[in-house]
Protein backbone atom coordinates (compact mmCIF):
# COMPACT_ATOMS: atom_id res chain seq x y z
CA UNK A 1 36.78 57.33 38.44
CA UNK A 2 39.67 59.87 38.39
CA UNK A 3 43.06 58.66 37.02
CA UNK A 4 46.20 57.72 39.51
CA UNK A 5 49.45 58.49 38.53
CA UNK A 6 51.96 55.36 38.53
CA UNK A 7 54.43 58.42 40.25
CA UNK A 8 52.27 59.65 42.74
CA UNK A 9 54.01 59.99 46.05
CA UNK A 10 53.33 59.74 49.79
CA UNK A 11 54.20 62.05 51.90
CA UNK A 12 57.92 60.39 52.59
CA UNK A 13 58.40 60.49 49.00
CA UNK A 14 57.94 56.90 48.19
CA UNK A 15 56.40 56.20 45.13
CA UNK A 16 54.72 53.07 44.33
CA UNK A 17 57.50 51.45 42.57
CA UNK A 18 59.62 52.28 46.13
CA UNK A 19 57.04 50.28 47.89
CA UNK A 20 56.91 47.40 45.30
CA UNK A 21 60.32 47.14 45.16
CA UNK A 22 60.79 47.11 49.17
CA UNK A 23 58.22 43.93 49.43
CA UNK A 24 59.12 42.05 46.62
CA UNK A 25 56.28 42.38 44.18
CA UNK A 26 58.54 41.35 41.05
CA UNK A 27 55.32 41.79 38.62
CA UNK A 28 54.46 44.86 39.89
CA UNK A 29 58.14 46.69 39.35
CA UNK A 30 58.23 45.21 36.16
CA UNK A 31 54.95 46.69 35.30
CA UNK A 32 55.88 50.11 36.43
CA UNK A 33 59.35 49.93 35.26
CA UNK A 34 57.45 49.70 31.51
CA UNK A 35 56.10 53.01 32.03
CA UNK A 36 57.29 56.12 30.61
CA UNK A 37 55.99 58.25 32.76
CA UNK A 38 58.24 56.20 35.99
CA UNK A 39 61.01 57.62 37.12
CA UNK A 40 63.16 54.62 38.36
CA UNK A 41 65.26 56.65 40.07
CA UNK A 42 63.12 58.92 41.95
CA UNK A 43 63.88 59.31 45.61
CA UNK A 44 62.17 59.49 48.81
CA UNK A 45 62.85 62.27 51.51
CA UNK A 46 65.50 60.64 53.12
CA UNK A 47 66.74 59.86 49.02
CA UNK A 48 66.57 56.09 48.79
CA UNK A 49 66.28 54.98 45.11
CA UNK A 50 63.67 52.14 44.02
CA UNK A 51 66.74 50.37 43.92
CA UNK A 52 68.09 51.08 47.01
CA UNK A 53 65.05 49.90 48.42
CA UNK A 54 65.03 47.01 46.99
CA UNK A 55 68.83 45.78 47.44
CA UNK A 56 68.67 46.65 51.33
CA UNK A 57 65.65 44.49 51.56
CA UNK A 58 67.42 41.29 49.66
CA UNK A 59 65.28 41.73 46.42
CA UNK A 60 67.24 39.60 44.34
CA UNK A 61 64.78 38.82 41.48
CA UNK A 62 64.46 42.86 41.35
CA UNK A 63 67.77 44.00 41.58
CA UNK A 64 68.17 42.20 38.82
CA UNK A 65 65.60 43.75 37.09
CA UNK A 66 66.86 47.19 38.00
CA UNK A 67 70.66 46.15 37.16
CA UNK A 68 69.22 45.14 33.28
CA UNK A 69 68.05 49.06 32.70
CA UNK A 70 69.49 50.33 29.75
CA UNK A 71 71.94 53.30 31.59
CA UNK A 72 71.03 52.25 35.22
CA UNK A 73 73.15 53.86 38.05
CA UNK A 74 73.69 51.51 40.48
CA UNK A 75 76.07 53.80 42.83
CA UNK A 76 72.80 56.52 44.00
CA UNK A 77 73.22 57.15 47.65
CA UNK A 78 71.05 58.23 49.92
CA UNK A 79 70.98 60.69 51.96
CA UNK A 80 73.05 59.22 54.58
CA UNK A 81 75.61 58.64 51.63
CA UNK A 82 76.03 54.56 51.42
CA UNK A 83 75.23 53.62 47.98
CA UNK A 84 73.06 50.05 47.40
CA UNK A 85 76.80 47.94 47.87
CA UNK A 86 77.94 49.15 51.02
CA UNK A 87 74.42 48.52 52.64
CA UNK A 88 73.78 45.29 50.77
CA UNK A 89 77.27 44.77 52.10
CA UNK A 90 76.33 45.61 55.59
CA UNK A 91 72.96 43.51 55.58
CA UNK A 92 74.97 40.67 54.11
CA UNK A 93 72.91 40.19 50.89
CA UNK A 94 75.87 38.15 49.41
CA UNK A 95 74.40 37.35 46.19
CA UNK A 96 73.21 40.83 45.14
CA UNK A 97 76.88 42.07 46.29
CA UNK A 98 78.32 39.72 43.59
CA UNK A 99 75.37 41.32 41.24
CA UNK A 100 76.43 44.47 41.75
CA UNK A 101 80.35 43.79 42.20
CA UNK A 102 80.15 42.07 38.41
CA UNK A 103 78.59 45.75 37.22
CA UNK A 104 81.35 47.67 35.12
CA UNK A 105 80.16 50.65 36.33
CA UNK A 106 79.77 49.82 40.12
CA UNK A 107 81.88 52.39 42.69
CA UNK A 108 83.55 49.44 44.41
CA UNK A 109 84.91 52.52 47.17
CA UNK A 110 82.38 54.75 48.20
CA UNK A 111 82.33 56.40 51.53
CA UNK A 112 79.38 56.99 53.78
CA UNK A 113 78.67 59.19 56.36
CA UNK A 114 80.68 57.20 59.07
CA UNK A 115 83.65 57.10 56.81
CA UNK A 116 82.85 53.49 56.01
CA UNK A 117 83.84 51.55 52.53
CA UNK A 118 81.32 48.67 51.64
CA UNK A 119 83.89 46.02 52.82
CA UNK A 120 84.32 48.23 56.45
CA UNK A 121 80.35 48.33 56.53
CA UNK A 122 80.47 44.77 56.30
CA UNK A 123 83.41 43.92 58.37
CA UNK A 124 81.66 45.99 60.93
CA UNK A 125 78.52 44.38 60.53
CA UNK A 126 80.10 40.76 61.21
CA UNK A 127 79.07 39.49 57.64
CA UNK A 128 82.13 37.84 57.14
CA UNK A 129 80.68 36.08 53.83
CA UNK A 130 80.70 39.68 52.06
CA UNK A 131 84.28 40.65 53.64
CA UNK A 132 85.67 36.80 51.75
């Protein structure tokens, strides 16, 4: 049987941690995220992070596995330019906002591509929760 890499990618770019990350498979990140040969930070076509993926979709249990990374990045953006905060923000995640608002190294004022701050993106979004 020929050998699959753990980084192999589709044709969007995602690689296998993307898409456990995006459906919640907690054991499965892990798993990958204990491989050397993982990039946990690789990005799709459109640039969307394993993380990013997983904080738009509401991944608690995986953000947090992300946010424990020795040197983890937290502020990647895509290519659209939101980082994971404004569109947790915007999707009203609450509780991985306060993750990632309680990170010393989280960019609490990026701009996207609109023009938009995390608290605008949420504002706009009507997730008043996220704006408190």
């Amino acid at each position: 049987m020929p050998e699959v890499s753990p980084a192999a990618k589709t044709s969007g770019g995602r690689t296998p941690l993307h898409i456990a990350a995006l459906n919640g498979h907690a054991n499965i990140v892990k798993l990958l995220l204990s491989q050397s040969d993982v990039d946990h930070n690789s990005k799709t076509d459109t640039s969307d992070t394993p993380f990013y993926c997983a904080s738009s979709a509401g991944q608690k249990g995986i953000v947090k596995q992300f946010l424990n990374l020795d040197n983890f990045d937290p502020n990647i953006a895509n290519n659209h330019r939101p980082t994971p905060l404004s569109f947790t923000a915007e999707c009203g995640h609450i509780e991985i906002v306060e993750m990632l608002l309680a990170m010393d190294n989280i960019d609490l004022t990026p701009v996207d591509g609109d023009g938009d701050t995390p608290i605008l993106a949420a504002a706009w979004a009507g997730c008043g929760e996220v704006v408190k």
